[in-house]
PDB file of N, CA and C in Angstrom:
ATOM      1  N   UNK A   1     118.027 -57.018 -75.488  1.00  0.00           N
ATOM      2  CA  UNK A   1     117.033 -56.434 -74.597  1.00  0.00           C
ATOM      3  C   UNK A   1     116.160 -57.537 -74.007  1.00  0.00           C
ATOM      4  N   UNK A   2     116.241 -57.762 -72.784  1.00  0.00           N
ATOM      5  CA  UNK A   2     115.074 -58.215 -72.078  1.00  0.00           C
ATOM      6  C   UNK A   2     113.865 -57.958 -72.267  1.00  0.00           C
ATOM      7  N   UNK A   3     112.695 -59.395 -72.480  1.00  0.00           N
ATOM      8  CA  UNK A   3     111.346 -58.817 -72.404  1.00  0.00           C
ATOM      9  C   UNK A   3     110.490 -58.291 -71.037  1.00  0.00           C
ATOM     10  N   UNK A   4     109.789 -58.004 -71.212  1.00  0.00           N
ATOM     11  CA  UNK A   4     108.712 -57.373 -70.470  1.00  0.00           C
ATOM     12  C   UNK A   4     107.840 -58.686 -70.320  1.00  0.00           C
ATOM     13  N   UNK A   5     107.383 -58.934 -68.970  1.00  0.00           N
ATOM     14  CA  UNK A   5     106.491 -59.535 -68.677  1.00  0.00           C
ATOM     15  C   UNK A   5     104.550 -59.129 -69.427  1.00  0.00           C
ATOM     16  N   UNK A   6     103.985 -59.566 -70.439  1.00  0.00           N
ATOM     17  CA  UNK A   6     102.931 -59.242 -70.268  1.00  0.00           C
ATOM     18  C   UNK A   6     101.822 -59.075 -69.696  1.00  0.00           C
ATOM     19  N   UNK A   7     101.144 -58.051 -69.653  1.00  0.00           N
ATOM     20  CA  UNK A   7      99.898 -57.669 -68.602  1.00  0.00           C
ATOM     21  C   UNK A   7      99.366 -58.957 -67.793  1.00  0.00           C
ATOM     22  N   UNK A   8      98.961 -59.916 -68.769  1.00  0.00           N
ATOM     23  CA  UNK A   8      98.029 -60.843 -67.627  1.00  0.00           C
ATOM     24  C   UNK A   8      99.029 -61.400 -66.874  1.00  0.00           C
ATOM     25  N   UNK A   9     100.359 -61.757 -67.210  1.00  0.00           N
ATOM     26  CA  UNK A   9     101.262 -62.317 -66.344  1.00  0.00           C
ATOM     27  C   UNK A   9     101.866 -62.081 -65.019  1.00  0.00           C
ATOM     28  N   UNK A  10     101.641 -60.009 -65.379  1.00  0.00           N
ATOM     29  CA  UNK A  10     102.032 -58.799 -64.162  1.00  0.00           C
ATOM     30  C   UNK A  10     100.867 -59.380 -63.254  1.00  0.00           C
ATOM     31  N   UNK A  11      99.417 -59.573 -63.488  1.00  0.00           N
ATOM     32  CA  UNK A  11      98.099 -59.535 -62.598  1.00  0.00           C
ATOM     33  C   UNK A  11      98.322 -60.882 -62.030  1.00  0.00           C
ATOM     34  N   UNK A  12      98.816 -61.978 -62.818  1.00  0.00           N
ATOM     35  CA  UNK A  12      98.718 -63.042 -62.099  1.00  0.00           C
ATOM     36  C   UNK A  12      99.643 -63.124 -60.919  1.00  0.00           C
ATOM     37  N   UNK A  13     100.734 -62.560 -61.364  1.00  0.00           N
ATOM     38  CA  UNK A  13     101.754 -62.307 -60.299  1.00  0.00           C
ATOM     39  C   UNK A  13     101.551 -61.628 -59.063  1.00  0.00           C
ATOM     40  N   UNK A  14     100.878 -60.464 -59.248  1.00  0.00           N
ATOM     41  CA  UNK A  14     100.131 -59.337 -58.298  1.00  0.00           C
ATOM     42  C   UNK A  14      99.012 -60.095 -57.441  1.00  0.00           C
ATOM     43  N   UNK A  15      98.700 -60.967 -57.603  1.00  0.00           N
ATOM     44  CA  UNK A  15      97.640 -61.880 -57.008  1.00  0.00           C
ATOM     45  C   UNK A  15      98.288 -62.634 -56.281  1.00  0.00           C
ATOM     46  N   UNK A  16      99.549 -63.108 -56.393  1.00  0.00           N
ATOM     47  CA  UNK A  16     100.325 -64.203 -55.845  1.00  0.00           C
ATOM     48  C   UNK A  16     101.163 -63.128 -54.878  1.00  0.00           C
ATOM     49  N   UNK A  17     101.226 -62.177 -55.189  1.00  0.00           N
ATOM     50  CA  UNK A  17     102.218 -61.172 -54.195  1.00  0.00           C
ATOM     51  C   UNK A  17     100.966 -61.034 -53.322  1.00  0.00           C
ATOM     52  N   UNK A  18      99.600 -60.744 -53.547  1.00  0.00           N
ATOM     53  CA  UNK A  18      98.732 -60.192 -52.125  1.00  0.00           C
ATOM     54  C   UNK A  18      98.406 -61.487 -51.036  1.00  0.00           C
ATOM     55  N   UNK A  19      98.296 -62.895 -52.124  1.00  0.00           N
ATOM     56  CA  UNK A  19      98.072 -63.993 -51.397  1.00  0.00           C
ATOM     57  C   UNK A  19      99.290 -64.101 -50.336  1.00  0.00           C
ATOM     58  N   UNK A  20     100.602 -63.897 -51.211  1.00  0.00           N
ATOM     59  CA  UNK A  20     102.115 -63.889 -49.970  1.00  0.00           C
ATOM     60  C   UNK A  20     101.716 -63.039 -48.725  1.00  0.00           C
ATOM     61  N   UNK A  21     101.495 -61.721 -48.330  1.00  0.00           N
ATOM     62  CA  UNK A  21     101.073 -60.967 -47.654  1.00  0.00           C
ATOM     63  C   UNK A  21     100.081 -61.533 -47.023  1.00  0.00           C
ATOM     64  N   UNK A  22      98.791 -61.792 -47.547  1.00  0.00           N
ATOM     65  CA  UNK A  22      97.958 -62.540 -46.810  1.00  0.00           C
ATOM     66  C   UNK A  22      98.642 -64.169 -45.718  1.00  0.00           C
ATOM     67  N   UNK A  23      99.733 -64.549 -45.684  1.00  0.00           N
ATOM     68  CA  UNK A  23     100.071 -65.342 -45.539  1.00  0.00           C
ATOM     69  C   UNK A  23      99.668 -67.029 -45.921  1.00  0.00           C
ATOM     70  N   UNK A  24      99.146 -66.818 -46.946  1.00  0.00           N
ATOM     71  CA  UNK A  24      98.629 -67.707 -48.232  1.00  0.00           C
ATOM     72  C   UNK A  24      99.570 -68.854 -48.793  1.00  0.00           C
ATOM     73  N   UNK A  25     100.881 -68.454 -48.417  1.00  0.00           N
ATOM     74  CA  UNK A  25     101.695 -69.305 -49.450  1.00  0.00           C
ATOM     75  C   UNK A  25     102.664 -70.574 -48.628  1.00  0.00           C
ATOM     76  N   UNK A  26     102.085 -70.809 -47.487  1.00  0.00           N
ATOM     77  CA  UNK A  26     102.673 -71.908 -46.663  1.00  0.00           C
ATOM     78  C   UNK A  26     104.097 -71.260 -46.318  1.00  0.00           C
ATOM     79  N   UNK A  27     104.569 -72.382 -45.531  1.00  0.00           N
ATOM     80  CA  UNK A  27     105.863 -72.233 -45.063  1.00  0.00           C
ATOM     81  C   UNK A  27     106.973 -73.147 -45.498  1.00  0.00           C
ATOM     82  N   UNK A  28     106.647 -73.270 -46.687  1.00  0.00           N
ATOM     83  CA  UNK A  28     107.975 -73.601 -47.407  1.00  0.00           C
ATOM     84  C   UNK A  28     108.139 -73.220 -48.844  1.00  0.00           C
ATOM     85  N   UNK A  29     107.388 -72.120 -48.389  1.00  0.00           N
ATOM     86  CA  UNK A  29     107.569 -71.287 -50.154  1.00  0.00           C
ATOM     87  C   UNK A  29     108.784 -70.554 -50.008  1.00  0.00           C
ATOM     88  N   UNK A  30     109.059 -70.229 -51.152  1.00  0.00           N
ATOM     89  CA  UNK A  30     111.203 -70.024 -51.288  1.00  0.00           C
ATOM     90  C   UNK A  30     110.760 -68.320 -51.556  1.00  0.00           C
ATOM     91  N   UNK A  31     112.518 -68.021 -51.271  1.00  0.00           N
ATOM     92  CA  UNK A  31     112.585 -66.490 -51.082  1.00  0.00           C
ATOM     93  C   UNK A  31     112.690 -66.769 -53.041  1.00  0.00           C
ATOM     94  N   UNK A  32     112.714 -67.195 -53.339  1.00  0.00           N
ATOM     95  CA  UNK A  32     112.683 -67.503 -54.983  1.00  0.00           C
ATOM     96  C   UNK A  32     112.088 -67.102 -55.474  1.00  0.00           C
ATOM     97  N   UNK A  33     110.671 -67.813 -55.512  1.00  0.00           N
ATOM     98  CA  UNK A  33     109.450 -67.446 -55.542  1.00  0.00           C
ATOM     99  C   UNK A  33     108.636 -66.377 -55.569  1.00  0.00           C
ATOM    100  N   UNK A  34     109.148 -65.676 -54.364  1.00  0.00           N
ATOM    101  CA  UNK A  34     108.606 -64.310 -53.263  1.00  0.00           C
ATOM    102  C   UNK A  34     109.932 -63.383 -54.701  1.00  0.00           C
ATOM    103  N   UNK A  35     110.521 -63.440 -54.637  1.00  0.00           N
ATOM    104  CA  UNK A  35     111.198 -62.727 -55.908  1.00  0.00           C
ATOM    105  C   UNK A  35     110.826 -62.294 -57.023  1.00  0.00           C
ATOM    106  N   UNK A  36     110.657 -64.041 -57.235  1.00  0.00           N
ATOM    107  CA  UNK A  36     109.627 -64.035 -58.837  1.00  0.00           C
ATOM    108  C   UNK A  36     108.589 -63.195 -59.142  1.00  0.00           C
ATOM    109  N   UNK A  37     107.766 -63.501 -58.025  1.00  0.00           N
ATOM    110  CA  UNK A  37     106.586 -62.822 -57.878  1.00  0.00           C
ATOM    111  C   UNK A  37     106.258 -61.207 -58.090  1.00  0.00           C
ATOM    112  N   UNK A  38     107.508 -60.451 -56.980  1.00  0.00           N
ATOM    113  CA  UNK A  38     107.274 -59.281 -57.308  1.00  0.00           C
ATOM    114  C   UNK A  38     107.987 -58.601 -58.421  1.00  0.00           C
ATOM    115  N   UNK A  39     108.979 -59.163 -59.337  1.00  0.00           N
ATOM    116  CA  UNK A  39     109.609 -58.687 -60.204  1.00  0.00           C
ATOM    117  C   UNK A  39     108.439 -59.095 -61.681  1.00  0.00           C
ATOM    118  N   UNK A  40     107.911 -60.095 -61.553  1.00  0.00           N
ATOM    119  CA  UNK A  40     106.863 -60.172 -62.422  1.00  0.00           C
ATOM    120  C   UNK A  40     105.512 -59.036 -62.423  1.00  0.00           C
ATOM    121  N   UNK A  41     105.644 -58.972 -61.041  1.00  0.00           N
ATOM    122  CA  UNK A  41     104.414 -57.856 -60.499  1.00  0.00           C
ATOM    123  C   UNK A  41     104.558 -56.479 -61.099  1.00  0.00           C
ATOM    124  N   UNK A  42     105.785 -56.397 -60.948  1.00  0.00           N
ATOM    125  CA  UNK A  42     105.886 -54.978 -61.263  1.00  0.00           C
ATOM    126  C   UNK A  42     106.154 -54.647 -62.772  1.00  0.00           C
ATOM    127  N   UNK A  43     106.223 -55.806 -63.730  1.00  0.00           N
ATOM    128  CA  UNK A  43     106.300 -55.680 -64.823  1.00  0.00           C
ATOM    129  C   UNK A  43     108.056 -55.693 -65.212  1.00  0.00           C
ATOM    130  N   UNK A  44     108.846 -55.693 -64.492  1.00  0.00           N
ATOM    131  CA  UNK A  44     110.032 -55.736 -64.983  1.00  0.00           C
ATOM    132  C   UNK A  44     110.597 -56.173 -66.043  1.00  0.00           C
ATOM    133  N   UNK A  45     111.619 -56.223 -66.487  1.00  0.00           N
ATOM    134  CA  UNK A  45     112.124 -56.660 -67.168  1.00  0.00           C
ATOM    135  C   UNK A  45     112.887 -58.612 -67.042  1.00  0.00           C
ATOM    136  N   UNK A  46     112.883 -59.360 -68.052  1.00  0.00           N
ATOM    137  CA  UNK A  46     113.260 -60.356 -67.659  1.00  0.00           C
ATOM    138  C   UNK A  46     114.114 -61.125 -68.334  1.00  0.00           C
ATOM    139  N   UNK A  47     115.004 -61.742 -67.955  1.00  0.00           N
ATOM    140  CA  UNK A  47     116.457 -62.151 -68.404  1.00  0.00           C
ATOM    141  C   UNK A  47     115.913 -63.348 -69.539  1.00  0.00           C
ATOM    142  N   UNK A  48     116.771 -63.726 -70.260  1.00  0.00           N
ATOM    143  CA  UNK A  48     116.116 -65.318 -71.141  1.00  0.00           C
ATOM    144  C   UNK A  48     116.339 -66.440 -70.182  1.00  0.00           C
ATOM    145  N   UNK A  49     117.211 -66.260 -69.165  1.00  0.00           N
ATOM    146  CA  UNK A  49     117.700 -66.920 -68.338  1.00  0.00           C
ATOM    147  C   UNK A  49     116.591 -67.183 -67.473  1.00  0.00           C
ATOM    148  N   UNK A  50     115.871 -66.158 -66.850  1.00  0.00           N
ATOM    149  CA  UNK A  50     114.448 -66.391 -66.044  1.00  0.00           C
ATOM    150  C   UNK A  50     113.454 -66.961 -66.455  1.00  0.00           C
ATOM    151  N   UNK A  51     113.522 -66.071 -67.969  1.00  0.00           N
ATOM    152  CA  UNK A  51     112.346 -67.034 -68.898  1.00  0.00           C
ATOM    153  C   UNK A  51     112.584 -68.646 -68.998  1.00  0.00           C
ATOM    154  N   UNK A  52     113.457 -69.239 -69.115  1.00  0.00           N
ATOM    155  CA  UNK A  52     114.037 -70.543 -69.111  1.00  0.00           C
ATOM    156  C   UNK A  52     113.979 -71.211 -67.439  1.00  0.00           C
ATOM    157  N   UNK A  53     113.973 -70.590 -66.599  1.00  0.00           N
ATOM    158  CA  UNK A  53     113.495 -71.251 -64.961  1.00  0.00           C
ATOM    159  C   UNK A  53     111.600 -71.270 -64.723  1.00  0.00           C
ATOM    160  N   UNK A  54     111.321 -70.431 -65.663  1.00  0.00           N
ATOM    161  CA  UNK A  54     110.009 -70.227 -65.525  1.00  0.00           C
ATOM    162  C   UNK A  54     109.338 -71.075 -66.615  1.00  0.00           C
ATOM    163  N   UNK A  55     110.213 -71.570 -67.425  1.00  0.00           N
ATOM    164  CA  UNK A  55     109.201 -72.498 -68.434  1.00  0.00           C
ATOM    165  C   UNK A  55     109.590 -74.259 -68.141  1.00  0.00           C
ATOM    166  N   UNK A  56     110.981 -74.130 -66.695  1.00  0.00           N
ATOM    167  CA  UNK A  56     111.265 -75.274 -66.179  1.00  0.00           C
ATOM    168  C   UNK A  56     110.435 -75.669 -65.459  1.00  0.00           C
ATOM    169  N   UNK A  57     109.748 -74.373 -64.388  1.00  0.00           N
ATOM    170  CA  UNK A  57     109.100 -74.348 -63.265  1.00  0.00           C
ATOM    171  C   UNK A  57     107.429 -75.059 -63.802  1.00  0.00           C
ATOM    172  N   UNK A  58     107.263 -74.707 -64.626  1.00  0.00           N
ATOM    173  CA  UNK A  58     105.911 -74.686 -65.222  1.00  0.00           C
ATOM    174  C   UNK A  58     105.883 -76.099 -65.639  1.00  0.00           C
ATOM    175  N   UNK A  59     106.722 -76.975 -66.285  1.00  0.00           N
ATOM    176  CA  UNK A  59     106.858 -78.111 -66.598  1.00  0.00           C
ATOM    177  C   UNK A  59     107.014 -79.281 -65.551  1.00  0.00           C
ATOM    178  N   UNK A  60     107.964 -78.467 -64.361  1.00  0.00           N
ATOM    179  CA  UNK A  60     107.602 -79.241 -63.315  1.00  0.00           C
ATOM    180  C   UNK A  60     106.566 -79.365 -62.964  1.00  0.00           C
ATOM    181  N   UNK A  61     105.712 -78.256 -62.489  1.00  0.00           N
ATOM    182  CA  UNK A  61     104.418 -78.370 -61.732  1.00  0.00           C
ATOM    183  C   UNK A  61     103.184 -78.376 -62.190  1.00  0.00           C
ATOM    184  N   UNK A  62     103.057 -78.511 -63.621  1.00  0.00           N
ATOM    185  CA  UNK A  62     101.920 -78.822 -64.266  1.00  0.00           C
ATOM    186  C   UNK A  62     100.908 -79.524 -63.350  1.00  0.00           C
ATOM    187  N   UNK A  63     101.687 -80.658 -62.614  1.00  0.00           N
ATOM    188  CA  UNK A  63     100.949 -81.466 -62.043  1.00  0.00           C
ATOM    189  C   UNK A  63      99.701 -80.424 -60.952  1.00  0.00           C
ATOM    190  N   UNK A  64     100.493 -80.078 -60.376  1.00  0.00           N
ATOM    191  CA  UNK A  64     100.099 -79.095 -59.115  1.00  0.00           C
ATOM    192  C   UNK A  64      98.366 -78.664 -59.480  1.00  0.00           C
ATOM    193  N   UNK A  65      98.040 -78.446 -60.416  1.00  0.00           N
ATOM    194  CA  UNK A  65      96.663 -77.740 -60.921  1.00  0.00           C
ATOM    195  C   UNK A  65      95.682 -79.108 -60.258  1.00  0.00           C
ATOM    196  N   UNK A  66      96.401 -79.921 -60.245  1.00  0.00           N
ATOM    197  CA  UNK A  66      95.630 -81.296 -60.312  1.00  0.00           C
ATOM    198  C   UNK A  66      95.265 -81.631 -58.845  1.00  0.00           C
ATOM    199  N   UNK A  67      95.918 -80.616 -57.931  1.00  0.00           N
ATOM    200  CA  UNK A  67      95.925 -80.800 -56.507  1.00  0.00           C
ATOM    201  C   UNK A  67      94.551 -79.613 -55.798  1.00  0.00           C
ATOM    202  N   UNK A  68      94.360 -80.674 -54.163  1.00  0.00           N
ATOM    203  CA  UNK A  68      93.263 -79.965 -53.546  1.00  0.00           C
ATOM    204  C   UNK A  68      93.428 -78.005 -53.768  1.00  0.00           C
ATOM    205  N   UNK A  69      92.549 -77.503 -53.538  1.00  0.00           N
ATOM    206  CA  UNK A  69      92.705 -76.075 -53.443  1.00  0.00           C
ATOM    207  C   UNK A  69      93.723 -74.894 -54.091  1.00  0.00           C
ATOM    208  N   UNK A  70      93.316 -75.811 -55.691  1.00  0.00           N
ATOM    209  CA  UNK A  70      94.172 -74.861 -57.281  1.00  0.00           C
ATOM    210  C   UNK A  70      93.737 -74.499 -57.098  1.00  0.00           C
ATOM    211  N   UNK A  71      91.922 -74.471 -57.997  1.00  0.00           N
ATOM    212  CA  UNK A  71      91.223 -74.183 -58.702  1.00  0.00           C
ATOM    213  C   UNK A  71      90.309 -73.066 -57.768  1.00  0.00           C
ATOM    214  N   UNK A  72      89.933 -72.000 -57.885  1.00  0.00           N
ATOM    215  CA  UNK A  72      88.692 -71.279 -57.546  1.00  0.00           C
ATOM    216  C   UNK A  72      87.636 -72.280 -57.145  1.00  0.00           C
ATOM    217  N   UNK A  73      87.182 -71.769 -55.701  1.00  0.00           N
ATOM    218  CA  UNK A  73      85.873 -72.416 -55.597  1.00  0.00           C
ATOM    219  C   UNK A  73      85.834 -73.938 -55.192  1.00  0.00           C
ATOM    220  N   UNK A  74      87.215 -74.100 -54.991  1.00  0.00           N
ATOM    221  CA  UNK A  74      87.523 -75.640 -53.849  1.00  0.00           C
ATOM    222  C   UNK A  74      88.206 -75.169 -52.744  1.00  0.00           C
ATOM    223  N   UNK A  75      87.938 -76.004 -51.923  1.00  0.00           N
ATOM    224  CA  UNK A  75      88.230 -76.685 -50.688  1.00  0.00           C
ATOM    225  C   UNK A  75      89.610 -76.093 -50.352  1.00  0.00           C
ATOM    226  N   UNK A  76      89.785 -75.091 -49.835  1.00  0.00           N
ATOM    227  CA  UNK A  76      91.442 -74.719 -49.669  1.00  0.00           C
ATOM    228  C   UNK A  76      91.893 -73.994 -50.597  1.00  0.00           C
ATOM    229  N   UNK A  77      91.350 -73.301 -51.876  1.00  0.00           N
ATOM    230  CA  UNK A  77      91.900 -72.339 -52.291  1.00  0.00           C
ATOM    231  C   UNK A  77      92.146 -70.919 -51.637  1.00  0.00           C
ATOM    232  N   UNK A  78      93.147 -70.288 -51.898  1.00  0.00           N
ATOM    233  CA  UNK A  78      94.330 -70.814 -52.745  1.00  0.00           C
ATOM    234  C   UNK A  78      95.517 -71.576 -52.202  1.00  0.00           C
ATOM    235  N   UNK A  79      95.770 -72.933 -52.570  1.00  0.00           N
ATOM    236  CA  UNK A  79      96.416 -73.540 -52.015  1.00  0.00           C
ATOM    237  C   UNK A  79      97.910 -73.145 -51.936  1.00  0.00           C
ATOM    238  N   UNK A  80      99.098 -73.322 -51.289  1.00  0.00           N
ATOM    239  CA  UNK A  80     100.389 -72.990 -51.442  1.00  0.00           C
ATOM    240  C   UNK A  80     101.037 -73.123 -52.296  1.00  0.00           C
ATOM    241  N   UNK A  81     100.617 -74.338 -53.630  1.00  0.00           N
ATOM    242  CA  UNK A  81     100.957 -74.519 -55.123  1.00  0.00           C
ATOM    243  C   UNK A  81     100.363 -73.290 -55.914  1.00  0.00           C
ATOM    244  N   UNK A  82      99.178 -73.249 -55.658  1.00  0.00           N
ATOM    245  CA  UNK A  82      98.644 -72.070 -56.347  1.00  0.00           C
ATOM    246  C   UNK A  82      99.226 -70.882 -56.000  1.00  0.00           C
ATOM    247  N   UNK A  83      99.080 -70.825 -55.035  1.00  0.00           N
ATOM    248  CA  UNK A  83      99.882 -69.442 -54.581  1.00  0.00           C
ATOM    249  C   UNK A  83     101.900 -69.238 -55.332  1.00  0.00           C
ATOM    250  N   UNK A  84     101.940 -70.377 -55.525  1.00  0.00           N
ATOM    251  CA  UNK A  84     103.530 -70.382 -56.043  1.00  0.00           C
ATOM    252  C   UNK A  84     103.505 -70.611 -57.812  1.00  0.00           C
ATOM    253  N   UNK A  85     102.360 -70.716 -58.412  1.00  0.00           N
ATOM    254  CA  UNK A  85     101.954 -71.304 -59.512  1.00  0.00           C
ATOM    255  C   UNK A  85     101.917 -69.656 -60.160  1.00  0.00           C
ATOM    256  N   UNK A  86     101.040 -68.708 -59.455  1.00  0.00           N
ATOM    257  CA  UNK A  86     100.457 -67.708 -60.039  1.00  0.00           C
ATOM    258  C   UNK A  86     101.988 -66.681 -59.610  1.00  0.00           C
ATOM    259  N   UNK A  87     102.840 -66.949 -58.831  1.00  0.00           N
ATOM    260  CA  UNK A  87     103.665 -66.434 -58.024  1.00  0.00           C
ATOM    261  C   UNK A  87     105.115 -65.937 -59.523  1.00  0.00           C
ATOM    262  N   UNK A  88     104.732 -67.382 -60.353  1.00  0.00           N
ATOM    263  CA  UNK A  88     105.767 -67.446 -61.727  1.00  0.00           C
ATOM    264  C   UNK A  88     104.648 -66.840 -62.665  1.00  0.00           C
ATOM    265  N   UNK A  89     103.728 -66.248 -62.724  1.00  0.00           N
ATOM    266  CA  UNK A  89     103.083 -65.889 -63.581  1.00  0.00           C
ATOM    267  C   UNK A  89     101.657 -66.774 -63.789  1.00  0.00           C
ATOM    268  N   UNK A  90     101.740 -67.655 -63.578  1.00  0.00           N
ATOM    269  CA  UNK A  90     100.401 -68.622 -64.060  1.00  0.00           C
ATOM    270  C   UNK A  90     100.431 -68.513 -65.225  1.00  0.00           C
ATOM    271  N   UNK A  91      98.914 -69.448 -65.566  1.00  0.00           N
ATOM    272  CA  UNK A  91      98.585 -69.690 -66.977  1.00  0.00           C
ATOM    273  C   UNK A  91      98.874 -68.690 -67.905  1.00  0.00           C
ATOM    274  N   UNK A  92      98.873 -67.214 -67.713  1.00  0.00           N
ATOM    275  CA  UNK A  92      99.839 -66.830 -68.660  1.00  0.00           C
ATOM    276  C   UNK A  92     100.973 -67.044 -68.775  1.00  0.00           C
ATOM    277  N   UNK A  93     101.520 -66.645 -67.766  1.00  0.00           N
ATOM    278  CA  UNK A  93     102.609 -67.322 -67.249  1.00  0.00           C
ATOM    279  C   UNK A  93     103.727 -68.323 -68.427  1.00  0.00           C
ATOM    280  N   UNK A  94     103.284 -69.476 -68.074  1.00  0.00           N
ATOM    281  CA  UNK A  94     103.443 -70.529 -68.754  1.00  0.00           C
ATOM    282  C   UNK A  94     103.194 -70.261 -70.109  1.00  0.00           C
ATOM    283  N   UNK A  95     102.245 -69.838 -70.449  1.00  0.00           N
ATOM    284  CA  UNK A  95     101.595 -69.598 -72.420  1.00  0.00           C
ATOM    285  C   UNK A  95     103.035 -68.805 -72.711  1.00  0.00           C
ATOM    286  N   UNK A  96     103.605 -67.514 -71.898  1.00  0.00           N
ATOM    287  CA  UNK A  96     104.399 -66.501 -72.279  1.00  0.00           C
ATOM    288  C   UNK A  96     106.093 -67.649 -72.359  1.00  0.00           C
ATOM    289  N   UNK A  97     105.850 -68.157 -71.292  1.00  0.00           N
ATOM    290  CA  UNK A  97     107.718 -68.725 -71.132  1.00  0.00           C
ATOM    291  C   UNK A  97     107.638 -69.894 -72.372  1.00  0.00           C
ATOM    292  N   UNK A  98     106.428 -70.426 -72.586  1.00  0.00           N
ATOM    293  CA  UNK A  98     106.520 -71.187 -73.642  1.00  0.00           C
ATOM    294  C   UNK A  98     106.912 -71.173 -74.836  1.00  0.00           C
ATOM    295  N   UNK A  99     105.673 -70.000 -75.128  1.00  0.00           N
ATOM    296  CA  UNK A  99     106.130 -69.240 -76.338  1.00  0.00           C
ATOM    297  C   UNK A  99     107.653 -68.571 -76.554  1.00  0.00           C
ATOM    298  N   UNK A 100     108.214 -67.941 -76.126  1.00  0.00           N
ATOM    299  CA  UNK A 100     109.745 -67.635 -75.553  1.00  0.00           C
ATOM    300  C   UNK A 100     110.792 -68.418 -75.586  1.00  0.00           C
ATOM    301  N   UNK A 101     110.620 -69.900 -75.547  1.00  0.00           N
ATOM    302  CA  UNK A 101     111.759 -70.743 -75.260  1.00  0.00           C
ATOM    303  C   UNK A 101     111.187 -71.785 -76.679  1.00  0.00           C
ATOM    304  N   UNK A 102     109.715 -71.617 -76.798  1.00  0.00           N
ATOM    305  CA  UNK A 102     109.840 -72.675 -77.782  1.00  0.00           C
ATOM    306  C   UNK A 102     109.702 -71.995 -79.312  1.00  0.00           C
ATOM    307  N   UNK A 103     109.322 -70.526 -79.131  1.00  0.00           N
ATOM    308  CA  UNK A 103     109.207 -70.202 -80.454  1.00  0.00           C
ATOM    309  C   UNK A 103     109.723 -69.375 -81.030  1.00  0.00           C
TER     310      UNK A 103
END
């Protein structure tokens, strides 16, 4: 059985789906992404296989937090990283695929 995305992970996602709509997420954000996003949104169900792109994704872009317009309350939020950051779940996000693949 596939897990379930947990609650804060669905909201972070749901935030990254209204920012997409808002046209928030630049123009080179992937139909990937825009996937991720709403299948996380809606709470779906998720493969170990996803969980494992999402704890790749997260390892890649750690960096990204470190860039102009992450964070709330700077200059360009939400930036197109952020918007693709929260898009895989965000900081829950990451806590959940972690836990999942590493424990």
């Amino acid at each position: 059985m596939s897990p379930v995305p947990p609650k804060d992970v669905q909201e972070a996602a749901a935030r990254a789906v209204r920012w997409i709509e808002d046209g928030k997420a630049g123009k080179n954000f992937t139909d990937t992404g825009r996937r991720r996003a709403h299948q996380l949104a809606d709470g779906d169900d998720v493969s170990e296989q996803v969980v494992k792109k999402m704890h790749a994704y997260f390892a890649r872009h750690s960096v990204d937090k470190d860039a102009d317009g992450f964070k709330h309350g700077t200059d360009g939020f939400p930036s197109p990283g952020r918007v693709a950051w929260d898009a895989w779940g965000g900081d829950p996000g990451e806590r959940w695929a972690n836990s999942q693949v590493d424990g």
